[in-house]
Structure formats: structure tokens, C-alpha cells
ModelCIF file with pLDDT and N, C-alpha, C, O atoms, coordinates in Angstrom:
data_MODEL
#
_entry.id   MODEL 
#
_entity.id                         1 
_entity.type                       polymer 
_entity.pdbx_number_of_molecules   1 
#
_entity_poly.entity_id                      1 
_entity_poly.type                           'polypeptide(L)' 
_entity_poly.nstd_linkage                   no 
_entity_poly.nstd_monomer                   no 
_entity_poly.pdbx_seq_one_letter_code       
;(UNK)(UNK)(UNK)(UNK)(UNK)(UNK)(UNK)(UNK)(UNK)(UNK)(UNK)(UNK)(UNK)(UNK)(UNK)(UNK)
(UNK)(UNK)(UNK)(UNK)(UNK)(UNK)(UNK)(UNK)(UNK)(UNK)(UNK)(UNK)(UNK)(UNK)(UNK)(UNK)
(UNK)
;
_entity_poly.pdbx_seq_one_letter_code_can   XXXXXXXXXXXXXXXXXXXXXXXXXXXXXXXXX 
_entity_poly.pdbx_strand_id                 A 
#
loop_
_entity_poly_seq.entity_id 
_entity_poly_seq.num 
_entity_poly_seq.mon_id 
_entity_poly_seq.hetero 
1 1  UNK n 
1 2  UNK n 
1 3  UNK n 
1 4  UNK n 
1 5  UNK n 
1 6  UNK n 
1 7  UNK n 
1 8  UNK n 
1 9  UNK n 
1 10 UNK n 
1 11 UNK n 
1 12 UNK n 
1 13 UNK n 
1 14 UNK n 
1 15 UNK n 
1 16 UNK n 
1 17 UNK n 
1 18 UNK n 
1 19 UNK n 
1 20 UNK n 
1 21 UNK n 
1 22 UNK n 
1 23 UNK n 
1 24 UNK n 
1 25 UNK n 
1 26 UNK n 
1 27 UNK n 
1 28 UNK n 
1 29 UNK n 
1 30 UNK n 
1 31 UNK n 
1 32 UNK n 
1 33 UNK n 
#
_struct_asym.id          A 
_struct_asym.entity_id   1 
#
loop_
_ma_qa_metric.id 
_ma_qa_metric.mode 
_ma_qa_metric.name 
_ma_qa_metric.software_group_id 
_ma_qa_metric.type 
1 global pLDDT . pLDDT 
2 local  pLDDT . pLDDT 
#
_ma_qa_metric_global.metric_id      1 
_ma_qa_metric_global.metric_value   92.00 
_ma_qa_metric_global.model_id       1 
_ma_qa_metric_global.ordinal_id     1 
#
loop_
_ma_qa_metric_local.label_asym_id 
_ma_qa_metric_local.label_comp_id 
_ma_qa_metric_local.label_seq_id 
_ma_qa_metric_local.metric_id 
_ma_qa_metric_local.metric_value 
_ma_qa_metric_local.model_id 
_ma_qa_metric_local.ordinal_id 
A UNK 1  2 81.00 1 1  
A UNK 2  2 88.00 1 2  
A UNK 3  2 90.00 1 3  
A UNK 4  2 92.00 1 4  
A UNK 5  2 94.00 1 5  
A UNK 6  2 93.00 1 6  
A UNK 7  2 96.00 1 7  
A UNK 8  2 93.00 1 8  
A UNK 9  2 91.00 1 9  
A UNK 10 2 93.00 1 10 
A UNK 11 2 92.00 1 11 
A UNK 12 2 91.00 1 12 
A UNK 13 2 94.00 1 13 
A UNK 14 2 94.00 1 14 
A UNK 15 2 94.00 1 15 
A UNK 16 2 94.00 1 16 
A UNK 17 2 96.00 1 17 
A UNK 18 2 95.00 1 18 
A UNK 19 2 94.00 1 19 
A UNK 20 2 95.00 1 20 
A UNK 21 2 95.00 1 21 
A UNK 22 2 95.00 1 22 
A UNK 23 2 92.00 1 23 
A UNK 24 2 93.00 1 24 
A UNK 25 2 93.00 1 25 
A UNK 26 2 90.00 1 26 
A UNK 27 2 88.00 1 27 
A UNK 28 2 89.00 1 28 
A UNK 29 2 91.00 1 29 
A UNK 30 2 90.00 1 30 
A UNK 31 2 88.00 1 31 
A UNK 32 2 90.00 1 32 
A UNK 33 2 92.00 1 33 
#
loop_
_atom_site.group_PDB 
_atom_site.id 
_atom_site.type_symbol 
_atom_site.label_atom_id 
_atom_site.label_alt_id 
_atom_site.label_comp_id 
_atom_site.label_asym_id 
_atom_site.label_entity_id 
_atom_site.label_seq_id 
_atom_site.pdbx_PDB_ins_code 
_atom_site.Cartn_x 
_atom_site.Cartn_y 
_atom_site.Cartn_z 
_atom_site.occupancy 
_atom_site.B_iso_or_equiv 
_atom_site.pdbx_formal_charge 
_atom_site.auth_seq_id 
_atom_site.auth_comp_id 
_atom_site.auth_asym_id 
_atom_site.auth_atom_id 
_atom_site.pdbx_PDB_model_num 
ATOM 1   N N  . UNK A 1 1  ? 6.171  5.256   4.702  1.00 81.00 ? 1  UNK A N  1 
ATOM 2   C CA . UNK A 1 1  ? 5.766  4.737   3.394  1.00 81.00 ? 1  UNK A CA 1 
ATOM 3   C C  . UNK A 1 1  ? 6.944  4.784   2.421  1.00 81.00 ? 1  UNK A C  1 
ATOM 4   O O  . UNK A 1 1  ? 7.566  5.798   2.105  1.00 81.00 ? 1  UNK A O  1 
ATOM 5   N N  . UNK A 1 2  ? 7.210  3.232   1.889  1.00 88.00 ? 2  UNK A N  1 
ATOM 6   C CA . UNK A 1 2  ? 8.170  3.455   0.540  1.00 88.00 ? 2  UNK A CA 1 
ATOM 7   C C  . UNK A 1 2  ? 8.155  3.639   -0.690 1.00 88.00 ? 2  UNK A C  1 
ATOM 8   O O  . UNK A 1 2  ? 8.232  2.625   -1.384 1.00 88.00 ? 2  UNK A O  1 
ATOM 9   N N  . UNK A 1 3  ? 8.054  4.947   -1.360 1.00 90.00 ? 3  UNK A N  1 
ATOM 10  C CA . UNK A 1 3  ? 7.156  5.020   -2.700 1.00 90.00 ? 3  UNK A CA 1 
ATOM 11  C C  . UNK A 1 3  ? 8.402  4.088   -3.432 1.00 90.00 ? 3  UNK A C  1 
ATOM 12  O O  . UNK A 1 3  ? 7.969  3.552   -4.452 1.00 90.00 ? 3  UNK A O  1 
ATOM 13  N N  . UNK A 1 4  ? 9.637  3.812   -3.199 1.00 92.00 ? 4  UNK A N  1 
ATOM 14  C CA . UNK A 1 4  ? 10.750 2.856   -4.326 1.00 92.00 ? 4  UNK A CA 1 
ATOM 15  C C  . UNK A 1 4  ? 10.018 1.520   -4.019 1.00 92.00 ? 4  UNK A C  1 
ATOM 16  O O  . UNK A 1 4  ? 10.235 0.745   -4.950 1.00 92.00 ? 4  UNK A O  1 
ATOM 17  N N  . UNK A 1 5  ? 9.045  0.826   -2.833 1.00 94.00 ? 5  UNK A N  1 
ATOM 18  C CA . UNK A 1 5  ? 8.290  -0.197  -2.559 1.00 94.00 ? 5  UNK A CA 1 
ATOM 19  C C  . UNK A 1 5  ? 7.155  0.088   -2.027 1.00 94.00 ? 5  UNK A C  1 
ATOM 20  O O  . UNK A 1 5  ? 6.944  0.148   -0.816 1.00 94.00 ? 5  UNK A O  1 
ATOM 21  N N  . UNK A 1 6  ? 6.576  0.227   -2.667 1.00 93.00 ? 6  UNK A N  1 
ATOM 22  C CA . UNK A 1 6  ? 5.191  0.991   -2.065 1.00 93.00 ? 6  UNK A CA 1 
ATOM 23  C C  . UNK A 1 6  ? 4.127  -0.699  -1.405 1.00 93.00 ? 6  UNK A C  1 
ATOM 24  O O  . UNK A 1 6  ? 3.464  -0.933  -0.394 1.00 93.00 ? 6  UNK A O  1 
ATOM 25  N N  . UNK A 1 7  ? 4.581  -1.669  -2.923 1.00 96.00 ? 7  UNK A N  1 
ATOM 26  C CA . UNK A 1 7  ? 3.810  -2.632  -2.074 1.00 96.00 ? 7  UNK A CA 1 
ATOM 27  C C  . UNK A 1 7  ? 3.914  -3.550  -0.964 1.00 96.00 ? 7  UNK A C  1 
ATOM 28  O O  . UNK A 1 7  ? 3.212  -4.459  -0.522 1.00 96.00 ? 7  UNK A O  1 
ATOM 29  N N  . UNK A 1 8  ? 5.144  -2.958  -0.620 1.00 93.00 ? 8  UNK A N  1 
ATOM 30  C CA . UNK A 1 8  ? 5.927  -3.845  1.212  1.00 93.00 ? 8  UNK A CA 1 
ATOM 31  C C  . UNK A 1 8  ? 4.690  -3.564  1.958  1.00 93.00 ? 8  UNK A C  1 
ATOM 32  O O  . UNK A 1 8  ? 4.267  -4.362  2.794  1.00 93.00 ? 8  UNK A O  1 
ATOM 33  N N  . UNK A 1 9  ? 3.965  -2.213  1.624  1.00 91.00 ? 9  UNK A N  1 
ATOM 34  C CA . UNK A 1 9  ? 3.033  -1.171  2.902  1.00 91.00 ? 9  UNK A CA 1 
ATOM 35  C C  . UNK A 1 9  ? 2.033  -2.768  2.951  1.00 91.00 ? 9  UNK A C  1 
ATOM 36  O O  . UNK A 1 9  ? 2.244  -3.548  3.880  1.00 91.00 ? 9  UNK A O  1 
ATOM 37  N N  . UNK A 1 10 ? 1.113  -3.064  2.008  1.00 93.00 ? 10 UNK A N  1 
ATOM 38  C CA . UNK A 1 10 ? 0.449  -3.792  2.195  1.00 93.00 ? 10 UNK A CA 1 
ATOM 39  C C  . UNK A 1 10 ? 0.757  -5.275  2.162  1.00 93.00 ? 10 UNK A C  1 
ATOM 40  O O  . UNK A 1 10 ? -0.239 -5.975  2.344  1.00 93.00 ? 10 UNK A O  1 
ATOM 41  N N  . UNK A 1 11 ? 2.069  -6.022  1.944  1.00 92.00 ? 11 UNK A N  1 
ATOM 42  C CA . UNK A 1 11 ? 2.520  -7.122  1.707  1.00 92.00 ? 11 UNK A CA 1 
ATOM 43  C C  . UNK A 1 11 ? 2.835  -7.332  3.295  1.00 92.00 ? 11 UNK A C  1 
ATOM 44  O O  . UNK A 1 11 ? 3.501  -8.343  3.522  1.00 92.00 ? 11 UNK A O  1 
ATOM 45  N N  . UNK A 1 12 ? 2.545  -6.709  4.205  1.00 91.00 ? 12 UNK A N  1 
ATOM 46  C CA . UNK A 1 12 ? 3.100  -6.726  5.370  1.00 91.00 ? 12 UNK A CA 1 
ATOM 47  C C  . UNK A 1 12 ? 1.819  -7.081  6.573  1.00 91.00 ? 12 UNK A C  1 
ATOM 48  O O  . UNK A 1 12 ? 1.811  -7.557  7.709  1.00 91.00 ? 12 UNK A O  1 
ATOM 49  N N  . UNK A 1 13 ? 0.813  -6.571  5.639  1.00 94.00 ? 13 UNK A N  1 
ATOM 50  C CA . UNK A 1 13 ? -0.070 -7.172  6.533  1.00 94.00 ? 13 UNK A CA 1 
ATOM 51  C C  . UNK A 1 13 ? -1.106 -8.169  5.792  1.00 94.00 ? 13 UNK A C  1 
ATOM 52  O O  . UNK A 1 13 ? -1.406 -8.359  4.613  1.00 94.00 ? 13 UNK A O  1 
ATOM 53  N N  . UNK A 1 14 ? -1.620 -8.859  7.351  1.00 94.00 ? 14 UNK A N  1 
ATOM 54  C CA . UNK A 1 14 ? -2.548 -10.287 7.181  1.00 94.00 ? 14 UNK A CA 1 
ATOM 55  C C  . UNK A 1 14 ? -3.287 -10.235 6.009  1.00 94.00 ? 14 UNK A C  1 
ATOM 56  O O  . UNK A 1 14 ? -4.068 -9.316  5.765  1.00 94.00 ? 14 UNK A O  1 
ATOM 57  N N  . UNK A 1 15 ? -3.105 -11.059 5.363  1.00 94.00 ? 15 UNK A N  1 
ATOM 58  C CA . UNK A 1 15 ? -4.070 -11.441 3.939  1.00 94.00 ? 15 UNK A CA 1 
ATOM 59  C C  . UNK A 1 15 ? -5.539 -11.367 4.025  1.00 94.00 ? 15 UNK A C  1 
ATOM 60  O O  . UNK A 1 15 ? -6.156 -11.930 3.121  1.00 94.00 ? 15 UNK A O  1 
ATOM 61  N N  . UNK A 1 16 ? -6.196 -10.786 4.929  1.00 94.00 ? 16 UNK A N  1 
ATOM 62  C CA . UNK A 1 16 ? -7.300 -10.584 5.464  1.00 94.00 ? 16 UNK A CA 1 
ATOM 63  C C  . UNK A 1 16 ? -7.534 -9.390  4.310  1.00 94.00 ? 16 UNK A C  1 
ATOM 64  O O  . UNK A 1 16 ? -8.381 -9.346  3.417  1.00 94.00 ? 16 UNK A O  1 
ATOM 65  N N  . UNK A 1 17 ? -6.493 -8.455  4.649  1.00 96.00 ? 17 UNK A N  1 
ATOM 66  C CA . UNK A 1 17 ? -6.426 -7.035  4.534  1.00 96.00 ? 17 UNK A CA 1 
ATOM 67  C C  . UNK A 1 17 ? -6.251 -6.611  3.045  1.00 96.00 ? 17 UNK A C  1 
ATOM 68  O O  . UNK A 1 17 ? -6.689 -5.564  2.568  1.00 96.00 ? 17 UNK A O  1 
ATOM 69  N N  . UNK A 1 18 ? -5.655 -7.424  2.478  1.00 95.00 ? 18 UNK A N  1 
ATOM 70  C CA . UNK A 1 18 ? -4.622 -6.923  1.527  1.00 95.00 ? 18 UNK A CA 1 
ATOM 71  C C  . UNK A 1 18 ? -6.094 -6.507  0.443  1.00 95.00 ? 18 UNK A C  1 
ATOM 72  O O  . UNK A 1 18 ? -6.474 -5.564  1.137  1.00 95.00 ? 18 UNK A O  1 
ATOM 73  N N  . UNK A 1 19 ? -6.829 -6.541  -0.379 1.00 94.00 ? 19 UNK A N  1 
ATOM 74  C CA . UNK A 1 19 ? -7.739 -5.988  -0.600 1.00 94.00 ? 19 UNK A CA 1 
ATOM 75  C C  . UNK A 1 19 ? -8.137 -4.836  -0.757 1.00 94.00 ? 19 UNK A C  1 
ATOM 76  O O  . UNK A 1 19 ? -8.239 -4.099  -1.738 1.00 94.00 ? 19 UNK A O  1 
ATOM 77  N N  . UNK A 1 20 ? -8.387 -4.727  0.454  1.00 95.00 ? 20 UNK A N  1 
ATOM 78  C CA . UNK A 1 20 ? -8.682 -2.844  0.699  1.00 95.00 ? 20 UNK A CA 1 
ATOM 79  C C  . UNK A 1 20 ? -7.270 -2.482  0.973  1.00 95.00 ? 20 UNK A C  1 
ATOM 80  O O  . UNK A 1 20 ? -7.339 -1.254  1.013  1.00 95.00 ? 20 UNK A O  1 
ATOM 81  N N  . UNK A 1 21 ? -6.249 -2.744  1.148  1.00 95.00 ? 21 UNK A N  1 
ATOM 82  C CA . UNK A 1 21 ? -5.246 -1.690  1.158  1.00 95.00 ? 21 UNK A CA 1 
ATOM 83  C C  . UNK A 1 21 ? -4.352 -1.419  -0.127 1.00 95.00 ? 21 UNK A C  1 
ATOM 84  O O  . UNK A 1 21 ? -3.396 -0.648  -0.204 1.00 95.00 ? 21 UNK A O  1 
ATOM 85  N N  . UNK A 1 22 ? -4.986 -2.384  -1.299 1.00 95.00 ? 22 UNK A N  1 
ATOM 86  C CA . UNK A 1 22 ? -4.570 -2.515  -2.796 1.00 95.00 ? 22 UNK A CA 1 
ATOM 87  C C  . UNK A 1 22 ? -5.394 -1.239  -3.044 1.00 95.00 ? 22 UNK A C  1 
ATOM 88  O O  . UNK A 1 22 ? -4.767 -0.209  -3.292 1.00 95.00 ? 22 UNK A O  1 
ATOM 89  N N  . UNK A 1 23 ? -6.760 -1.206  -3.002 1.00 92.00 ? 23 UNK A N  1 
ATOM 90  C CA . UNK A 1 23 ? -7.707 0.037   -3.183 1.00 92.00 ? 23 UNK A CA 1 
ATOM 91  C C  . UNK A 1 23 ? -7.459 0.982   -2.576 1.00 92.00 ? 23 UNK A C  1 
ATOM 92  O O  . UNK A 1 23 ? -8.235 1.862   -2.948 1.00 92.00 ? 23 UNK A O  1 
ATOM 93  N N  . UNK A 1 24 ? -6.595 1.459   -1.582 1.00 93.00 ? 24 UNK A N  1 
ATOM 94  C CA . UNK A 1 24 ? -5.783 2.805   -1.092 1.00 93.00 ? 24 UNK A CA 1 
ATOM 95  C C  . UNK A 1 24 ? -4.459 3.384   -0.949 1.00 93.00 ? 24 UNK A C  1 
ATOM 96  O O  . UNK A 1 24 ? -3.903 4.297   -0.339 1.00 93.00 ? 24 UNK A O  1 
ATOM 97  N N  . UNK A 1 25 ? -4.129 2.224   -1.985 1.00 93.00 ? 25 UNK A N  1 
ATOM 98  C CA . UNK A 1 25 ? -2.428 2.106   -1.919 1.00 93.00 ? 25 UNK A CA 1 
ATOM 99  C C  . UNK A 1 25 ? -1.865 3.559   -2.898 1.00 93.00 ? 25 UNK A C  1 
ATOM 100 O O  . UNK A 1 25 ? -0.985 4.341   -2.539 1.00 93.00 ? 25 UNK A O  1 
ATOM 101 N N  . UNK A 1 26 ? -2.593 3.617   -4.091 1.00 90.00 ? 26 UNK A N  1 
ATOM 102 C CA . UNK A 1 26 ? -3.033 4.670   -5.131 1.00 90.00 ? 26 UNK A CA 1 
ATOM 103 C C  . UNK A 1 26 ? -2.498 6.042   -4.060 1.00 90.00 ? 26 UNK A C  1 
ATOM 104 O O  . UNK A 1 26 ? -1.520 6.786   -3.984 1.00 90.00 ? 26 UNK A O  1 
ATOM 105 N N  . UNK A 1 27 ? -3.785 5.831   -3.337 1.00 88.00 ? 27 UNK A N  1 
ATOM 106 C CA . UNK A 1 27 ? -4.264 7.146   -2.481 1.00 88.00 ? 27 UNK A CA 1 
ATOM 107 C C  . UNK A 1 27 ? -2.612 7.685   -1.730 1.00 88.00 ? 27 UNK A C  1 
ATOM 108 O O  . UNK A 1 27 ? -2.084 8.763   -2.005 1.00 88.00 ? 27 UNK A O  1 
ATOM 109 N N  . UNK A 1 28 ? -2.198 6.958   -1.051 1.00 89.00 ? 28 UNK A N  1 
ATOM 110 C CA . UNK A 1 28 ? -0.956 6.675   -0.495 1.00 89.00 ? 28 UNK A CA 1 
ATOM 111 C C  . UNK A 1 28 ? 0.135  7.407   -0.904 1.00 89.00 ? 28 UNK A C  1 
ATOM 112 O O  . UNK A 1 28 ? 0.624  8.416   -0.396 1.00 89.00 ? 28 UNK A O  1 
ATOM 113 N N  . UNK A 1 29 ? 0.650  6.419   -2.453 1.00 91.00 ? 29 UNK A N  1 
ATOM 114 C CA . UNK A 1 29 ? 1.386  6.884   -3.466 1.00 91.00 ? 29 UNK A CA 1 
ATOM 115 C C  . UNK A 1 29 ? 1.248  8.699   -3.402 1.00 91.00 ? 29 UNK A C  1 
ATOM 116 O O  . UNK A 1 29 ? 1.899  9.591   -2.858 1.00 91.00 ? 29 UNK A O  1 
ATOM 117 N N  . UNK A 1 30 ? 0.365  8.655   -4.036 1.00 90.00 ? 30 UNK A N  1 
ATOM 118 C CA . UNK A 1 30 ? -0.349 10.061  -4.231 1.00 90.00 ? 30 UNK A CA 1 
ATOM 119 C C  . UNK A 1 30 ? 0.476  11.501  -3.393 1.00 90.00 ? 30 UNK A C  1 
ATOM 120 O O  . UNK A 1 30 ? 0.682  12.631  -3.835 1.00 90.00 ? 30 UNK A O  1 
ATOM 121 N N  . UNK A 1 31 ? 0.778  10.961  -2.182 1.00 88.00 ? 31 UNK A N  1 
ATOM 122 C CA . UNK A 1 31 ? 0.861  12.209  -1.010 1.00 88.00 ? 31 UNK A CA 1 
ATOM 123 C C  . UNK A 1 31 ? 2.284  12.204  -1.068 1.00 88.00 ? 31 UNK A C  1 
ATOM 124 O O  . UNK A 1 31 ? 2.920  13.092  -0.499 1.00 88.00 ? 31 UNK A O  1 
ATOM 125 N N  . UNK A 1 32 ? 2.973  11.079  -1.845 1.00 90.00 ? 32 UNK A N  1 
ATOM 126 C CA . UNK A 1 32 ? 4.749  11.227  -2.366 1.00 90.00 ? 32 UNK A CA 1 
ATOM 127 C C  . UNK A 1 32 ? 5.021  11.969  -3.710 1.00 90.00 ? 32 UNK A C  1 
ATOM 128 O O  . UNK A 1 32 ? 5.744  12.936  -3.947 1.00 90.00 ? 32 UNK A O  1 
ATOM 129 N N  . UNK A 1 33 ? 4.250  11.248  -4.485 1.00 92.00 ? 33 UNK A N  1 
ATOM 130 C CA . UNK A 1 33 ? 4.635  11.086  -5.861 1.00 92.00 ? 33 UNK A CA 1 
ATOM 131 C C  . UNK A 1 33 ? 3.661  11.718  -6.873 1.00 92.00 ? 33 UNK A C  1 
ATOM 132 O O  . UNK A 1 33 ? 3.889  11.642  -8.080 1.00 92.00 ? 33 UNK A O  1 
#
């Protein structure tokens, strides 16, 4: 995980996804920063 790009994590996957991984991206951050 890149907290200097945190949103590569979810820009990386299928647009299906991106949604719920906007709503846990927070969570993510969190365990760096």
C-alpha cells in the first residue's frame, strides 16, 4: 500500500470495484498514517 498514492490501490482495479474500495480506502490509510 502507497500512503504518498493511496489511490493507485483502487485505480488499479476493474471499475466494477472501485466503489467499495473508495469506502475502505480510509480503513487502509488508517494502518499507515
Amino acid at each position: 500500500f502507497n500512503t504518498k498514492d493511496p489511490w493507485k490501490f483502487c485505480s488499479k482495479l476493474d471499475n466494477a470495484y472501485q466503489k467499495k474500495c473508495a469506502s475502505y480506502i480510509s480503513f487502509m490509510y488508517l494502518k499507515y498514517v
